[in-house]
C-alpha atoms as a PDB file:
ATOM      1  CA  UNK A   1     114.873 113.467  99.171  1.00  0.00           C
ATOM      2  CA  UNK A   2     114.060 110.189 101.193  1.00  0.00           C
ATOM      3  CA  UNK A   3     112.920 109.522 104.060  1.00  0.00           C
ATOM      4  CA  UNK A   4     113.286 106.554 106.722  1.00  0.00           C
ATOM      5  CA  UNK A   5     111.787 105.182 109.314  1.00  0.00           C
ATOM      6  CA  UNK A   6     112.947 102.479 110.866  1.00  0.00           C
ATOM      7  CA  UNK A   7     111.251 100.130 113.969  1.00  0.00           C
ATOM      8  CA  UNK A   8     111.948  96.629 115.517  1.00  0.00           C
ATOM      9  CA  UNK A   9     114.344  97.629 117.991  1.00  0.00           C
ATOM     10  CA  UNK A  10     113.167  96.968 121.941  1.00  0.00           C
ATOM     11  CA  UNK A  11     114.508  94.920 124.742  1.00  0.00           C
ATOM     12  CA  UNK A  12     115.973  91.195 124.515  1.00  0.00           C
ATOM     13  CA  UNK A  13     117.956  88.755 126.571  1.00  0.00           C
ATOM     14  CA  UNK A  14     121.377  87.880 124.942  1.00  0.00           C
ATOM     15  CA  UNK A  15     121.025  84.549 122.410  1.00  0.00           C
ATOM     16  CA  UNK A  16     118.000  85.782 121.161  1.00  0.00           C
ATOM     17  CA  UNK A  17     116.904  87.538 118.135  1.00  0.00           C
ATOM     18  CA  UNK A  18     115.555  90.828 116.691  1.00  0.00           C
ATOM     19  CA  UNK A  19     114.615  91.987 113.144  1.00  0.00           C
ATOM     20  CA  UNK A  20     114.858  95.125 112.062  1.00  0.00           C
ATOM     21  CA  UNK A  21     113.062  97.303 109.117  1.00  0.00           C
ATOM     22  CA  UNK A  22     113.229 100.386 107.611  1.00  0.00           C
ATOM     23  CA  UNK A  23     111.100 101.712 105.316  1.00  0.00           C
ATOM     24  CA  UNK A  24     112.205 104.135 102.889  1.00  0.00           C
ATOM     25  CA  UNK A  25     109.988 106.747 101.221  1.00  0.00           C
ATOM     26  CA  UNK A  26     110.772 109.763  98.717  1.00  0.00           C
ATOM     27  CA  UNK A  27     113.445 109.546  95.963  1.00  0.00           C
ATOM     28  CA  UNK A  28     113.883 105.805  94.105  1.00  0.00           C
ATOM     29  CA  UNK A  29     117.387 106.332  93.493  1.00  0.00           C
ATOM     30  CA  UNK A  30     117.992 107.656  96.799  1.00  0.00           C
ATOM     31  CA  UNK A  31     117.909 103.750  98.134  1.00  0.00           C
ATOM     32  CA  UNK A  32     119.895 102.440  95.491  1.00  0.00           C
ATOM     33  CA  UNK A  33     122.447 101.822  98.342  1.00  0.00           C
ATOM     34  CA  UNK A  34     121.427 101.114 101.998  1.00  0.00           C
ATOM     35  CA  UNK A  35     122.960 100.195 104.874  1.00  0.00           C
ATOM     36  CA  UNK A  36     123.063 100.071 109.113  1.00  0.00           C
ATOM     37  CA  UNK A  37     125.108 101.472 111.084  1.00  0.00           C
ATOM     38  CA  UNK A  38     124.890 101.242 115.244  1.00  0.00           C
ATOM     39  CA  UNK A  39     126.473 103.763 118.027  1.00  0.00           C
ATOM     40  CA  UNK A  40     126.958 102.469 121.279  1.00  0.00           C
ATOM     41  CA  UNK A  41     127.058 104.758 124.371  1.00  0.00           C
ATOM     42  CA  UNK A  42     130.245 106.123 124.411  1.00  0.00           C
ATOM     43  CA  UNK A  43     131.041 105.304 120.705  1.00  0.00           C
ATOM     44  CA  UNK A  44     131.232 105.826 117.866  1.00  0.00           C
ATOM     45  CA  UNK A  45     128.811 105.340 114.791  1.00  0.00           C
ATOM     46  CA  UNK A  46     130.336 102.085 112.908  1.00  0.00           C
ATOM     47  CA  UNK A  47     129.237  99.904 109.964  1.00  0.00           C
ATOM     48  CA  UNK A  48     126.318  96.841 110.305  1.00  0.00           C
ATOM     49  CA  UNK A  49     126.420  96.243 106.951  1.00  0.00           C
ATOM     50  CA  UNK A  50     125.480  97.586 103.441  1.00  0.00           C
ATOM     51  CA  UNK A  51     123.540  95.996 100.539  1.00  0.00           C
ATOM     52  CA  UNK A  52     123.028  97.594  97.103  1.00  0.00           C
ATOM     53  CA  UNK A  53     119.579  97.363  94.704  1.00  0.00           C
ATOM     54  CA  UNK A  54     120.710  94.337  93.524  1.00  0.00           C
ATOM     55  CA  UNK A  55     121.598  92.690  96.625  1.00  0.00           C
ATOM     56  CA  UNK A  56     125.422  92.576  96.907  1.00  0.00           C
ATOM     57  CA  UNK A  57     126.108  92.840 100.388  1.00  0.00           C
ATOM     58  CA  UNK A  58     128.995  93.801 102.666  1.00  0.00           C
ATOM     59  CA  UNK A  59     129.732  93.369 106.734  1.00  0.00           C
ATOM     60  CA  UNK A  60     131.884  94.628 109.143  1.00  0.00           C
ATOM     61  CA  UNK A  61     133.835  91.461 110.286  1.00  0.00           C
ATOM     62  CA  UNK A  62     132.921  91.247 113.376  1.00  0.00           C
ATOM     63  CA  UNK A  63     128.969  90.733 112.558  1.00  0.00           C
ATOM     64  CA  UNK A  64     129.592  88.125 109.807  1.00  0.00           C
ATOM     65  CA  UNK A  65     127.491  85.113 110.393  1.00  0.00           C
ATOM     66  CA  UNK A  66     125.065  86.774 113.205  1.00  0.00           C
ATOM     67  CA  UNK A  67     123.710  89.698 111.445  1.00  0.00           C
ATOM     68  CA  UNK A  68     121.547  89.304 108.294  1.00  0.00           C
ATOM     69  CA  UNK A  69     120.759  92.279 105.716  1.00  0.00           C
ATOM     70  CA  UNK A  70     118.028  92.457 103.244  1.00  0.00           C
ATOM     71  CA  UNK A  71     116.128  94.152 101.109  1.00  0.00           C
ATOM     72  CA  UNK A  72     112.450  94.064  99.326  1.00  0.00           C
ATOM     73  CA  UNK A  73     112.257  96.739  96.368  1.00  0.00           C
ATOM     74  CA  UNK A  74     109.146  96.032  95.510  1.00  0.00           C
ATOM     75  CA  UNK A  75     108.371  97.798  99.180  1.00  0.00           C
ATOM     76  CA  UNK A  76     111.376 100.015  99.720  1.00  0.00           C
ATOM     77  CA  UNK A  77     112.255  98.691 102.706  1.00  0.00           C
ATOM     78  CA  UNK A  78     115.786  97.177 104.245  1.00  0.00           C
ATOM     79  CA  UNK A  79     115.572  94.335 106.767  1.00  0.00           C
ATOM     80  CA  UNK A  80     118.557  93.615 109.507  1.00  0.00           C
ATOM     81  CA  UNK A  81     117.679  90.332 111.018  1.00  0.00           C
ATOM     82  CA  UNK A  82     119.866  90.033 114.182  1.00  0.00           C
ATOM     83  CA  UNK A  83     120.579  86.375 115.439  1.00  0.00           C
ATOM     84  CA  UNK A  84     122.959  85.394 118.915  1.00  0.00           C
ATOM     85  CA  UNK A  85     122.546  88.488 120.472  1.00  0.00           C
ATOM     86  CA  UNK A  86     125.221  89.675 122.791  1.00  0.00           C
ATOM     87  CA  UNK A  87     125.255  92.570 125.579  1.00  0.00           C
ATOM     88  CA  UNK A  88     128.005  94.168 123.023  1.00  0.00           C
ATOM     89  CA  UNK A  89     125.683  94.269 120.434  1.00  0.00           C
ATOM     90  CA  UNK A  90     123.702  97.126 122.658  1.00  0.00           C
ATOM     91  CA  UNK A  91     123.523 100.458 120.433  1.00  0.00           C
ATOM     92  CA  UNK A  92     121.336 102.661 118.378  1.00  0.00           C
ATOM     93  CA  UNK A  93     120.830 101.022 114.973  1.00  0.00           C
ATOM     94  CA  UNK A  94     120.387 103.612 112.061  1.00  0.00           C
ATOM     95  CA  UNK A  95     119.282 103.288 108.413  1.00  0.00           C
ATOM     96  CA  UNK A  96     121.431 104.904 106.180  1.00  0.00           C
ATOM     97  CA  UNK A  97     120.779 105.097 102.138  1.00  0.00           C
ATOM     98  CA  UNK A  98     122.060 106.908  99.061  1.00  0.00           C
ATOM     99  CA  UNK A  99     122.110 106.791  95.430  1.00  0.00           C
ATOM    100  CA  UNK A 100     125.706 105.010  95.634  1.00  0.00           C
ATOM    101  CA  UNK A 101     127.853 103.091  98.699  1.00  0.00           C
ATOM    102  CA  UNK A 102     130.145 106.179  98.285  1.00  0.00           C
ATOM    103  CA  UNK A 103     127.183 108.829  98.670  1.00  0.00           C
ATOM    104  CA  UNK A 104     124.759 107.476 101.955  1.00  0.00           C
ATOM    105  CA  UNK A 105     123.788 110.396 102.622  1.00  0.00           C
ATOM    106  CA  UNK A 106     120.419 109.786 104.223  1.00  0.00           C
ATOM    107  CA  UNK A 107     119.221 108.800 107.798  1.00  0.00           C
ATOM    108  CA  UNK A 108     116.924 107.582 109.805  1.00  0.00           C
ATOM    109  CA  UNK A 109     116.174 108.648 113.236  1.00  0.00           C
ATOM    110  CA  UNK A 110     117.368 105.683 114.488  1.00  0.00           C
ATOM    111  CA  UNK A 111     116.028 102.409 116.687  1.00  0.00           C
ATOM    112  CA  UNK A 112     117.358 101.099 119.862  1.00  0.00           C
ATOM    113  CA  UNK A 113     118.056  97.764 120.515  1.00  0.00           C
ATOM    114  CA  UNK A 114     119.306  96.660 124.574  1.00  0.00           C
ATOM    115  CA  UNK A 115     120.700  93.246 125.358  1.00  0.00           C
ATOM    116  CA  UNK A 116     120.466  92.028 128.592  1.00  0.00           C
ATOM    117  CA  UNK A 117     122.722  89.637 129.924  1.00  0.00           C
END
């Protein structure tokens, strides 16, 4: 079992930036694979991005070149550092991990993250 919790989310005005963590606990090979995904209001859940334990990563297209993920193993914890900001970019941002990208079969609770225009 593993368990996340993730926190960074709040409030920010479009252009700026936010960093998210989340900070795994539980099973090592439960993170060998971790990810974010986001659901909008009205949407649904999609891909942020993924990044395995030795730091291949993987975004959805649309995110390339704003979004950031990381990882420290040493602390079990995932970073998504979030640059530009835009209004679209609005959503619930989840932590998702598994022992494999084809088994993520763990979640956080979630963080929110608002951008004002």
């Amino acid at each position: 079992q593993v368990q996340l919790v993730e926190s960074g989310g709040g409030l920010v005005q479009a252009g700026g930036s936010l960093r998210l963590s989340c900070a795994a606990s539980g099973s090592r090979s439960g993170i060998n694979a971790m990810g974010w995904y986001r659901q909008a209001p009205g949407k649904q859940r999609e891909l942020v991005a993924t990044i395995t334990y030795g730091g291949t990563t993987n975004y959805a297209d649309s995110l390339k070149g704003r979004f950031t993920i990381s990882r420290d193993n040493a602390k079990n914890t995932m970073y998504l550092q979030m640059d530009s900001l835009k209004p679209d970019d609005t959503a619930v941002y989840y932590c998702n991990t598994g022992p494999s990208l084809g088994l993520m079969v763990y979640w956080g609770q979630g963080t929110q993250v608002t951008v004002s225009s």
